[in-house]
C-alpha atoms as a PDB file:
ATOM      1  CA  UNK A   1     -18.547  -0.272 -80.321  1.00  0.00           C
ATOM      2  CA  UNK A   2     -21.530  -2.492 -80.796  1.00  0.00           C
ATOM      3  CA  UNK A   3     -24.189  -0.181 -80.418  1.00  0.00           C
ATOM      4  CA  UNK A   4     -22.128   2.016 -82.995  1.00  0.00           C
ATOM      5  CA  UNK A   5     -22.854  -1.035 -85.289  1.00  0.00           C
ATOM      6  CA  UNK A   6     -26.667  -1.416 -84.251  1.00  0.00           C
ATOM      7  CA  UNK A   7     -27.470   2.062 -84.846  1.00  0.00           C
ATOM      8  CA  UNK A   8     -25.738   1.979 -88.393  1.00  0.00           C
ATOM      9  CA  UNK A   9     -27.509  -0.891 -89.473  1.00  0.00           C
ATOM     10  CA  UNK A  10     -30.820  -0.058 -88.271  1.00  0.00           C
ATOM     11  CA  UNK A  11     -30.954   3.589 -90.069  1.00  0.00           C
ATOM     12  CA  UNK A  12     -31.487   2.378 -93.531  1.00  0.00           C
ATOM     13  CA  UNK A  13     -34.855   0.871 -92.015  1.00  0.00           C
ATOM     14  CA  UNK A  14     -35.472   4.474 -90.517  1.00  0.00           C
ATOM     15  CA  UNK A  15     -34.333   5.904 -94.408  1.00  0.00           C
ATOM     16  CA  UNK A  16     -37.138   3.745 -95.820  1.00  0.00           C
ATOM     17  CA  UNK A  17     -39.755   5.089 -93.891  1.00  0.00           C
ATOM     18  CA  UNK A  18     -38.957   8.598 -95.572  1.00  0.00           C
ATOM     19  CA  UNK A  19     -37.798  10.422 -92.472  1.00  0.00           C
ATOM     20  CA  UNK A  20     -36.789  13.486 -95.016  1.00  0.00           C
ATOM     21  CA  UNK A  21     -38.050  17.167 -93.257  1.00  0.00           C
ATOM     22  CA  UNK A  22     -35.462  18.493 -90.569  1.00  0.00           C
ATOM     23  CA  UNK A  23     -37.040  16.913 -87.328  1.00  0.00           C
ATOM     24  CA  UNK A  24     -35.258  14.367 -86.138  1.00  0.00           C
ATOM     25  CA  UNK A  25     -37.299  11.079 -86.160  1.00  0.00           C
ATOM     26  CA  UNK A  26     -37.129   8.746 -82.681  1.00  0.00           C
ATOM     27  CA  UNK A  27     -34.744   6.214 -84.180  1.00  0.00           C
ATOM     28  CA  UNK A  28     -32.453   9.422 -85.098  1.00  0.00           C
ATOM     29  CA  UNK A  29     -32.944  10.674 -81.374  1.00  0.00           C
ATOM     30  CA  UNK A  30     -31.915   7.067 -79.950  1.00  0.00           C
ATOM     31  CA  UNK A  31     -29.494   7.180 -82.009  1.00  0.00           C
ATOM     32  CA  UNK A  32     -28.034  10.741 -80.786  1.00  0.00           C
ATOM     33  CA  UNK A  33     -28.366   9.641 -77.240  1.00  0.00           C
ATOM     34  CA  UNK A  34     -26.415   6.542 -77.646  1.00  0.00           C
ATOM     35  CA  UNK A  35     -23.260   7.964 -79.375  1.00  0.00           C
ATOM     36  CA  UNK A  36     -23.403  11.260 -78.714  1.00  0.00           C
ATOM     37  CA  UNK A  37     -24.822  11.433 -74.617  1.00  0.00           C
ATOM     38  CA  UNK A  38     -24.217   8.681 -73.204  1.00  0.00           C
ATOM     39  CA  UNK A  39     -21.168   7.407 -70.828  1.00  0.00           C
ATOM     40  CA  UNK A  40     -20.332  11.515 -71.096  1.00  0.00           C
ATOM     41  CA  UNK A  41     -20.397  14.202 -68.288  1.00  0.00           C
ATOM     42  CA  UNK A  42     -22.558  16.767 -70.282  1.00  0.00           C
ATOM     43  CA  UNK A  43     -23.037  19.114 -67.300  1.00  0.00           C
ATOM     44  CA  UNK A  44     -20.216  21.961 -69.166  1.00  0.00           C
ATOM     45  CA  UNK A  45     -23.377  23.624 -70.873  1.00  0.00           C
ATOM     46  CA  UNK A  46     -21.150  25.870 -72.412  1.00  0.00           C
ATOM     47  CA  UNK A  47     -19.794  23.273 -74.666  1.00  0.00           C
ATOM     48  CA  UNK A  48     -22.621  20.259 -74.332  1.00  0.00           C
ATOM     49  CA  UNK A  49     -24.907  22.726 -75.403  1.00  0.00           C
ATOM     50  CA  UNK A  50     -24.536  22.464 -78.448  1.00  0.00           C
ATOM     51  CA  UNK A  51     -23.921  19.224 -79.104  1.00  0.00           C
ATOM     52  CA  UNK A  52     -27.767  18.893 -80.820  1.00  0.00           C
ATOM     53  CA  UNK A  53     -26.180  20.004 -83.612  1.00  0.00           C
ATOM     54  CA  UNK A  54     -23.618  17.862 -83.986  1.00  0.00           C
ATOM     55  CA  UNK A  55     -26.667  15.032 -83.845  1.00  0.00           C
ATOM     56  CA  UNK A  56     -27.679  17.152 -86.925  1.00  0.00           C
ATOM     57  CA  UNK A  57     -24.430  16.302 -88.660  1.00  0.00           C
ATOM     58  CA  UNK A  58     -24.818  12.495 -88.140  1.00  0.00           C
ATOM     59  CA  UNK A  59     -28.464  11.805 -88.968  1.00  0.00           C
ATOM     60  CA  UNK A  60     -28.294  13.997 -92.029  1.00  0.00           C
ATOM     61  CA  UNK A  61     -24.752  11.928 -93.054  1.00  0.00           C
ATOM     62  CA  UNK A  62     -26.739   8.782 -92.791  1.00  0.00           C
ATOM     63  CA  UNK A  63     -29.982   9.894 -94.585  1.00  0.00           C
ATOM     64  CA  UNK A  64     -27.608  10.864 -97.524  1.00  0.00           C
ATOM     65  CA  UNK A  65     -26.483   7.360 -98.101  1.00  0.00           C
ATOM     66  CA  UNK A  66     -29.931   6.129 -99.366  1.00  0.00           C
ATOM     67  CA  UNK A  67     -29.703   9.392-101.405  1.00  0.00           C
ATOM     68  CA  UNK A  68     -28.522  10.122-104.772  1.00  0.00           C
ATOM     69  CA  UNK A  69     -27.945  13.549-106.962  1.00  0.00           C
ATOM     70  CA  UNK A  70     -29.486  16.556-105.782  1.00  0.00           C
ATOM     71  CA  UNK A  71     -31.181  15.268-102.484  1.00  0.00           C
ATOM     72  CA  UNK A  72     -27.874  13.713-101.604  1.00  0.00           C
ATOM     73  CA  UNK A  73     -26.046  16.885-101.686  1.00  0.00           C
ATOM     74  CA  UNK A  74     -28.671  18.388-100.128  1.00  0.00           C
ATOM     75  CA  UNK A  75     -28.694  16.024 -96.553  1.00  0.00           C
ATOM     76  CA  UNK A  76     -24.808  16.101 -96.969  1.00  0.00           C
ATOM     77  CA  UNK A  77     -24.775  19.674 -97.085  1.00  0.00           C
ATOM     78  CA  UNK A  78     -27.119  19.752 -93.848  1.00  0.00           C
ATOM     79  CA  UNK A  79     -24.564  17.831 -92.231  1.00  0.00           C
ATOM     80  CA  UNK A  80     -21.172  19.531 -92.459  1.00  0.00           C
ATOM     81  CA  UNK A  81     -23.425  22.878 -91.427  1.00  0.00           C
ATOM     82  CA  UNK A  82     -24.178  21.005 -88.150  1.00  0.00           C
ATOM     83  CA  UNK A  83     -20.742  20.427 -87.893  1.00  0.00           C
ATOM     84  CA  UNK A  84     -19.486  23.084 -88.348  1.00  0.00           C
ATOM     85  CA  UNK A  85     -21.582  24.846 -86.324  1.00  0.00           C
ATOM     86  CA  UNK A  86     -19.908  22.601 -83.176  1.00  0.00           C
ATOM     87  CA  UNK A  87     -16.427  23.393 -83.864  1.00  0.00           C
ATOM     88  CA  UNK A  88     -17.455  27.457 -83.711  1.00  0.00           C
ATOM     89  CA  UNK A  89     -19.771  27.322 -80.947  1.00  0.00           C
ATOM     90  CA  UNK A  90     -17.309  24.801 -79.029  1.00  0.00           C
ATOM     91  CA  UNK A  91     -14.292  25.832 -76.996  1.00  0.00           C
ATOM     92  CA  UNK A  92     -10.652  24.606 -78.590  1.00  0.00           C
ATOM     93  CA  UNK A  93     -10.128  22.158 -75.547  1.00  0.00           C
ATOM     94  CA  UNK A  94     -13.365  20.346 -76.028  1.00  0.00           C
ATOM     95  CA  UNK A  95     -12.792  16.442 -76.181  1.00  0.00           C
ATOM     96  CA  UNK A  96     -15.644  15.864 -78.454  1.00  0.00           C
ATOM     97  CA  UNK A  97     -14.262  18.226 -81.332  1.00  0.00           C
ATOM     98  CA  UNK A  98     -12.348  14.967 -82.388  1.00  0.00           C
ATOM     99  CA  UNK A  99     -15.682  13.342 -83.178  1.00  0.00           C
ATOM    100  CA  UNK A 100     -17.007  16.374 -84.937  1.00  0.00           C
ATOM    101  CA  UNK A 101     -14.178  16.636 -87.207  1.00  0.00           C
ATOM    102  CA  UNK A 102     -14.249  12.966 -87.873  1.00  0.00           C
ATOM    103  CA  UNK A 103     -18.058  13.240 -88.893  1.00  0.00           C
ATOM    104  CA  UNK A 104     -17.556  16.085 -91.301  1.00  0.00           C
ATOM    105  CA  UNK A 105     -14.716  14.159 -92.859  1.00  0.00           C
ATOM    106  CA  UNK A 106     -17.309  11.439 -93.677  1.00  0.00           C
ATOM    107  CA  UNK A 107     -19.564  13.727 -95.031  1.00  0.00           C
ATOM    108  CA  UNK A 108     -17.093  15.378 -97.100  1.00  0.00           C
ATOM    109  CA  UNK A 109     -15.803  12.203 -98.513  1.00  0.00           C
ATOM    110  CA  UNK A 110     -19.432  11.052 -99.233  1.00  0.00           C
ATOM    111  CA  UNK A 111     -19.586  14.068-101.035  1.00  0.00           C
ATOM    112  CA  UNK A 112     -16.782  13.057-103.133  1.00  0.00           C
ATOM    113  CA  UNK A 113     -14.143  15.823-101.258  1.00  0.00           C
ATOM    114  CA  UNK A 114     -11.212  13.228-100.866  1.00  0.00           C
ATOM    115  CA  UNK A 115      -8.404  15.846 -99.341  1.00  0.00           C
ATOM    116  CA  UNK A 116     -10.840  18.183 -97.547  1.00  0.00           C
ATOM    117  CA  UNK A 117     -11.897  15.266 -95.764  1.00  0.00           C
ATOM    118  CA  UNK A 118      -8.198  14.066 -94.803  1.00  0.00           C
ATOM    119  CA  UNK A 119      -7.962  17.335 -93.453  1.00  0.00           C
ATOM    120  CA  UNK A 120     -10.538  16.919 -91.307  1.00  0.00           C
ATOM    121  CA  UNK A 121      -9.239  13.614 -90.275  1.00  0.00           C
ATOM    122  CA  UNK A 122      -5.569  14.866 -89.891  1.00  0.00           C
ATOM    123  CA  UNK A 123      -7.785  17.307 -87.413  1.00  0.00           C
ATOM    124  CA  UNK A 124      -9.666  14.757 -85.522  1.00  0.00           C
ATOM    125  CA  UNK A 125      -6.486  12.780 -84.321  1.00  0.00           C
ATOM    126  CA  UNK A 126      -4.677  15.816 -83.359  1.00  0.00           C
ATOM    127  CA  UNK A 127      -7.223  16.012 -80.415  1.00  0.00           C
ATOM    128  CA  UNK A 128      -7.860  12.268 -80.008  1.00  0.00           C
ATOM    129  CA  UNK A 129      -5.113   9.827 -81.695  1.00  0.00           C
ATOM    130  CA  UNK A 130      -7.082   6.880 -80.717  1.00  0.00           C
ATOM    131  CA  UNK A 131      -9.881   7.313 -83.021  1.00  0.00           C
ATOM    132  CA  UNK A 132      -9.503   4.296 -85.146  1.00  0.00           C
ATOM    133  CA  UNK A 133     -12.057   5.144 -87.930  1.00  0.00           C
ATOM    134  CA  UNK A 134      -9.981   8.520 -88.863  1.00  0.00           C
ATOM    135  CA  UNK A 135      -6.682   6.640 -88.832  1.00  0.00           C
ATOM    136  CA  UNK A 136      -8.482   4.168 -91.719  1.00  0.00           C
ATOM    137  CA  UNK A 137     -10.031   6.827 -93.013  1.00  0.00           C
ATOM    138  CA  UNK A 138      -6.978   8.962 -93.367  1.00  0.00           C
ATOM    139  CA  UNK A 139      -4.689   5.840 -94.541  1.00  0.00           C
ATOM    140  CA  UNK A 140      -7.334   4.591 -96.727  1.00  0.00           C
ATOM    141  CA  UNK A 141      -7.035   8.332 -98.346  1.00  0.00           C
ATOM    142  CA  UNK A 142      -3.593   8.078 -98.994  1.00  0.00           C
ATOM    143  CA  UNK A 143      -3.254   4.356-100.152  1.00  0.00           C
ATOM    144  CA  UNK A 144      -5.643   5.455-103.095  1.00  0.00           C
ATOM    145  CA  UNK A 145      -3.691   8.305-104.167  1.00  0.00           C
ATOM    146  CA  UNK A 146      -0.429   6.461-104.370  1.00  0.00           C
ATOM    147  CA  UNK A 147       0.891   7.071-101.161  1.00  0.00           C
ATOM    148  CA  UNK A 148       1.508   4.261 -99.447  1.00  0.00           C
ATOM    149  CA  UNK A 149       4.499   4.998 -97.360  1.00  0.00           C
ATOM    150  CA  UNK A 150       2.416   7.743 -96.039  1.00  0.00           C
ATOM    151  CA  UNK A 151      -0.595   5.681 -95.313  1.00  0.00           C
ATOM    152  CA  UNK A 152       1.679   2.886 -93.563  1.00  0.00           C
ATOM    153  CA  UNK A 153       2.553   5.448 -91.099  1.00  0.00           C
ATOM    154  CA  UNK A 154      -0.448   6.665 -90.463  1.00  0.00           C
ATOM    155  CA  UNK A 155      -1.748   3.121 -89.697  1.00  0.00           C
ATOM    156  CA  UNK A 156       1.765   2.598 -87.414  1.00  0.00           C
ATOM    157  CA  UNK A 157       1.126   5.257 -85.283  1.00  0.00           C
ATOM    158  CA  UNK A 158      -2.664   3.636 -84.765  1.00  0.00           C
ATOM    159  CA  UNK A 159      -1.501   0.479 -84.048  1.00  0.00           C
ATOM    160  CA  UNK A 160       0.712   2.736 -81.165  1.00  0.00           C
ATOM    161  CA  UNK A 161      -2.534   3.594 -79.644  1.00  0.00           C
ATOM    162  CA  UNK A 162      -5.109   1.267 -80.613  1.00  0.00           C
ATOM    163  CA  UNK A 163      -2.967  -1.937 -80.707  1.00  0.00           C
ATOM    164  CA  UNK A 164      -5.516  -4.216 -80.566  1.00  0.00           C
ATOM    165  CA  UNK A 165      -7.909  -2.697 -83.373  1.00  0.00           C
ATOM    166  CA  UNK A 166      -8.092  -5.352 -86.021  1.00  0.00           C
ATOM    167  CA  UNK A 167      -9.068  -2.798 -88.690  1.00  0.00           C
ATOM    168  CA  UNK A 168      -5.569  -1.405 -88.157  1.00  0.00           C
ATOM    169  CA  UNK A 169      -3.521  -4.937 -88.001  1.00  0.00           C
ATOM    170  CA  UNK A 170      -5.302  -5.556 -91.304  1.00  0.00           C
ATOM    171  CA  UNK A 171      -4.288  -2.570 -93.219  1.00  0.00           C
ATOM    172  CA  UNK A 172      -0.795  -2.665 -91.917  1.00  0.00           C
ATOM    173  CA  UNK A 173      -0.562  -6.418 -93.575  1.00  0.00           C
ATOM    174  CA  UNK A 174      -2.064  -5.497 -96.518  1.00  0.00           C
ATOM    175  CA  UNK A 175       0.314  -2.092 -97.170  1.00  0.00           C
ATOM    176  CA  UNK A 176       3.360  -4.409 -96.426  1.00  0.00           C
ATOM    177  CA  UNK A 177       3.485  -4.058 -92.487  1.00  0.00           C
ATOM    178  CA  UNK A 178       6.516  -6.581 -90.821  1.00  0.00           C
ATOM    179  CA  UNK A 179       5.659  -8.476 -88.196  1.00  0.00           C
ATOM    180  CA  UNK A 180       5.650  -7.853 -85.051  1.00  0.00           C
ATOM    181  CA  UNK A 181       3.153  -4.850 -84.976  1.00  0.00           C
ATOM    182  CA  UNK A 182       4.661  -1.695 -83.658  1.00  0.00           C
ATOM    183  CA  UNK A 183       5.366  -1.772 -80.176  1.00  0.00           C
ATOM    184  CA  UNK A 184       2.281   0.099 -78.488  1.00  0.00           C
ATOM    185  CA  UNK A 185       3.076   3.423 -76.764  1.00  0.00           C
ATOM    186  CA  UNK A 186       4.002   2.777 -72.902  1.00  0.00           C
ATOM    187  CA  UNK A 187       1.728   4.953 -70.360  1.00  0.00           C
ATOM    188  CA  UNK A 188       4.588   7.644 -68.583  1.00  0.00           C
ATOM    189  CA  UNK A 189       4.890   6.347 -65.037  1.00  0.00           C
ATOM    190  CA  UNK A 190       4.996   9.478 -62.181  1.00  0.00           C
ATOM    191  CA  UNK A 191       8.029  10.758 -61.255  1.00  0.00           C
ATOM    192  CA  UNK A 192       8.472  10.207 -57.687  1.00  0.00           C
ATOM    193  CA  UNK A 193      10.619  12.640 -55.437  1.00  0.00           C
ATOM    194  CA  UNK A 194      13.432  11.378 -54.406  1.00  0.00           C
ATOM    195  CA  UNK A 195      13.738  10.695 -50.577  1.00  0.00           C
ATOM    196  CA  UNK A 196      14.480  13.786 -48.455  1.00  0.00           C
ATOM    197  CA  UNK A 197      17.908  13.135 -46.100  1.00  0.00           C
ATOM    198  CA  UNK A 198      17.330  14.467 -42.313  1.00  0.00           C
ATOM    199  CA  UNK A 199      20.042  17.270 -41.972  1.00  0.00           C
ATOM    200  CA  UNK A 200      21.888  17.451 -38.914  1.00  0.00           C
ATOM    201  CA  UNK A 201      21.793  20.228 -37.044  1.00  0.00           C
ATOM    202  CA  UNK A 202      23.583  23.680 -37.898  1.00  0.00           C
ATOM    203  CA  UNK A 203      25.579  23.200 -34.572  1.00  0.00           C
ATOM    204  CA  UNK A 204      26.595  19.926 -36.027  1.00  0.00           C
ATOM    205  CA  UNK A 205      28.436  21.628 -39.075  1.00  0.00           C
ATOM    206  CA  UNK A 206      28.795  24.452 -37.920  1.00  0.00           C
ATOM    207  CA  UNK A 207      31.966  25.262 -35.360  1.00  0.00           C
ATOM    208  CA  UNK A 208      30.750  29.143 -34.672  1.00  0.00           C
ATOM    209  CA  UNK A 209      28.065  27.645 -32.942  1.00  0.00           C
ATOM    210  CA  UNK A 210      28.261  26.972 -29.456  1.00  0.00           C
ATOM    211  CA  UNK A 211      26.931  23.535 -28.530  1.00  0.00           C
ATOM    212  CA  UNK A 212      24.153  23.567 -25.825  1.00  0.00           C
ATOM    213  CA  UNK A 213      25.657  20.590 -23.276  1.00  0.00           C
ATOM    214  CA  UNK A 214      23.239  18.009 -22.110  1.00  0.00           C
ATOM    215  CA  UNK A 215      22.130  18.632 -18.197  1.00  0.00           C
ATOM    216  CA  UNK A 216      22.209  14.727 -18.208  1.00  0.00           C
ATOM    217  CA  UNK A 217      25.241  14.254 -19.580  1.00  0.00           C
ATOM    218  CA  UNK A 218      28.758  14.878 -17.983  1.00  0.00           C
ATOM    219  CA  UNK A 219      31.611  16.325 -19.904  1.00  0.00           C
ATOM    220  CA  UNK A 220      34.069  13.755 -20.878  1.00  0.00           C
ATOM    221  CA  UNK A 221      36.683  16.015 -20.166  1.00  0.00           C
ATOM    222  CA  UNK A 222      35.987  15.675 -16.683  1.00  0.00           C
ATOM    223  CA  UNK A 223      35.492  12.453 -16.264  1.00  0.00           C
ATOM    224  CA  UNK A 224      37.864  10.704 -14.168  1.00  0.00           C
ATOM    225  CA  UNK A 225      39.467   7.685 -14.986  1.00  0.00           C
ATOM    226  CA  UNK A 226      37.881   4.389 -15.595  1.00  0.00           C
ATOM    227  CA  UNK A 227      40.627   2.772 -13.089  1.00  0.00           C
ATOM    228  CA  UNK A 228      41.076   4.900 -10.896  1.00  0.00           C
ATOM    229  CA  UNK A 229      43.522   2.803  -8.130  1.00  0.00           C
ATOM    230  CA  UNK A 230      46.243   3.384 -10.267  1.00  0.00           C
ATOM    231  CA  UNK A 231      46.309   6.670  -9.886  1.00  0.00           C
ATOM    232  CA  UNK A 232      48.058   7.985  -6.378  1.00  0.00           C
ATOM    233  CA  UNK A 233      45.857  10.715  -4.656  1.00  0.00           C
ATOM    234  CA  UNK A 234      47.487  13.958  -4.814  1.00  0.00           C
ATOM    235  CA  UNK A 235      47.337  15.806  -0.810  1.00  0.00           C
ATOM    236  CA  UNK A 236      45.842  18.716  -0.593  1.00  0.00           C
ATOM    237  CA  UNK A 237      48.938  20.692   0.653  1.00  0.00           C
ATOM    238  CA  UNK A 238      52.577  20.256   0.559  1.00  0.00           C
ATOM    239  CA  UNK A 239      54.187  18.793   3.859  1.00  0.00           C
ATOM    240  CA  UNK A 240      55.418  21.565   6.164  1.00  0.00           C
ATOM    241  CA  UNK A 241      58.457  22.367   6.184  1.00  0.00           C
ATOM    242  CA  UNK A 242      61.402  20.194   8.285  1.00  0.00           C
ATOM    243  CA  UNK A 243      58.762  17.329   7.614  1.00  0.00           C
ATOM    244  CA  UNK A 244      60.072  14.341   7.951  1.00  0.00           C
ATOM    245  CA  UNK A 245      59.516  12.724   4.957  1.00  0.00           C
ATOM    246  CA  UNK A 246      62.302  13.971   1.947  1.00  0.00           C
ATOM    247  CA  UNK A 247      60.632  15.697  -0.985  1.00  0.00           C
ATOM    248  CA  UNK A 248      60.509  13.694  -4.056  1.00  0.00           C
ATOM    249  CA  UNK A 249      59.628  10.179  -2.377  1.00  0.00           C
ATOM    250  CA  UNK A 250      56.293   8.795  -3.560  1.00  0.00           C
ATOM    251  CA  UNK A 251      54.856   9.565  -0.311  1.00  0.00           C
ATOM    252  CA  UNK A 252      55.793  13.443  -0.574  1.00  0.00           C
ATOM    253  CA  UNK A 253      55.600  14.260  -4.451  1.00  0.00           C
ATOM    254  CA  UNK A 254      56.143  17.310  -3.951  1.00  0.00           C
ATOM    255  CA  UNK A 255      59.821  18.933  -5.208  1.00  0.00           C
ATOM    256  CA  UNK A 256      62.031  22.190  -4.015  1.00  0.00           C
ATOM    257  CA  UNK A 257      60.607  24.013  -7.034  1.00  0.00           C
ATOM    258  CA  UNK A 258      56.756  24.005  -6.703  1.00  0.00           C
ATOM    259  CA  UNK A 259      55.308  26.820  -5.829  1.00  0.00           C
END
């Protein structure tokens, strides 16, 4: 923002040394590479390469202020051509179209062409709503046609974005703004995926399928007994017959009707 200043203030100097045929002079190419080139990845040539134009559109804007009449037209006229040129040489998705529409606005307010300039800055913050000098620019417009409601919300929805711009905290106060400043707009946090659940197997939950028995294990089923003196020994065979010992006693088990 402070080299935004510094070039600003230093072109009336650059005016006064009548820097008026279509070259640019070195204090307009300093100031192209400092707003327009630098801190940017230029290497989409389809698009960056024709940004020299837009440099057109902002040293042409500034020799027009030290201008009057005719000649002013004239620069002013230069400019919104280099403009313009951009935004039809320049794909749709382009990030820098914001800036080019917010430089012809200028141009075309200079030039005294109030609501084709709001246009242009209505266009500018479609692609980038943080640019703070269309959002005064645009309420600005508005408060000086009557429309303040209008130009309140314009400089609400800045203060969303931009909350910290003082340009924007002023002209809410002064259009009858209630403290606090709107809230500023919260950055979406990524949806995580919920956690995934480990299914059991499909023999688990599913009784058609025949469960695979574990070599290690033993089947419960067979298990004997965890006490297992309790439990009187069956004999192998029942007692001959004429034995001795009557059926049914808990040394022969065995009754009249087994098999």
């Amino acid at each position: 923002m402070m080299k935004r200043y510094f070039w600003l203030a230093l072109f009336p100097a650059t005016i006064a040394l009548g820097a008026s045929d279509f070259g640019a002079t070195p204090q307009e190419q300093a100031m192209c590479q400092a707003l327009i080139y630098d801190g940017h990845d230029t290497s989409d040539r389809n698009n960056w390469g024709h940004m020299h134009h837009f440099c057109d559109c902002m040293r042409f804007t500034n020799r027009a202020v030290a201008k009057t009449g005719s000649s002013r037209d004239y620069e002013l006229g230069r400019a919104i051509d280099g403009c313009d040129y951009v935004l039809s040489h320049t794909q749709p998705d382009f990030d820098m179209r914001g800036d080019v529409y917010l430089q012809k606005g200028k141009a075309l307010r200079m030039a005294g062409k109030d609501s084709l300039a709001a246009a242009e800055f209505i266009k500018a913050l479609s692609i980038n709503p943080d640019l703070v000098n269309a959002r005064t620019a645009l309420g600005d417009f508005y408060a000086r046609i009557g429309k303040r409601e209008e130009a309140l919300n314009v400089i609400s929805e800045g203060l969303k974005h931009v909350p910290d711009s003082k340009a924007l905290q002023r002209r809410y106060t002064e259009l009858g703004g209630k403290l606090p400043y709107p809230e500023p707009l919260k950055p979406e946090k990524p949806t995580m995926a919920p956690p995934t659940e480990e299914l059991p197997p499909a023999s688990a939950t599913d009784p058609s399928i025949e469960k695979t028995p574990n070599p290690e294990q033993k089947n419960p089923e067979t298990l004997p007994p965890n006490d297992t003196s309790a439990t009187p020994k069956q004999p192998s065979s029942p007692p001959e017959p004429g034995s001795a010992t009557p059926i049914g006693t808990p040394s022969n088990p065995w009754c009249r009707f087994c098999p």
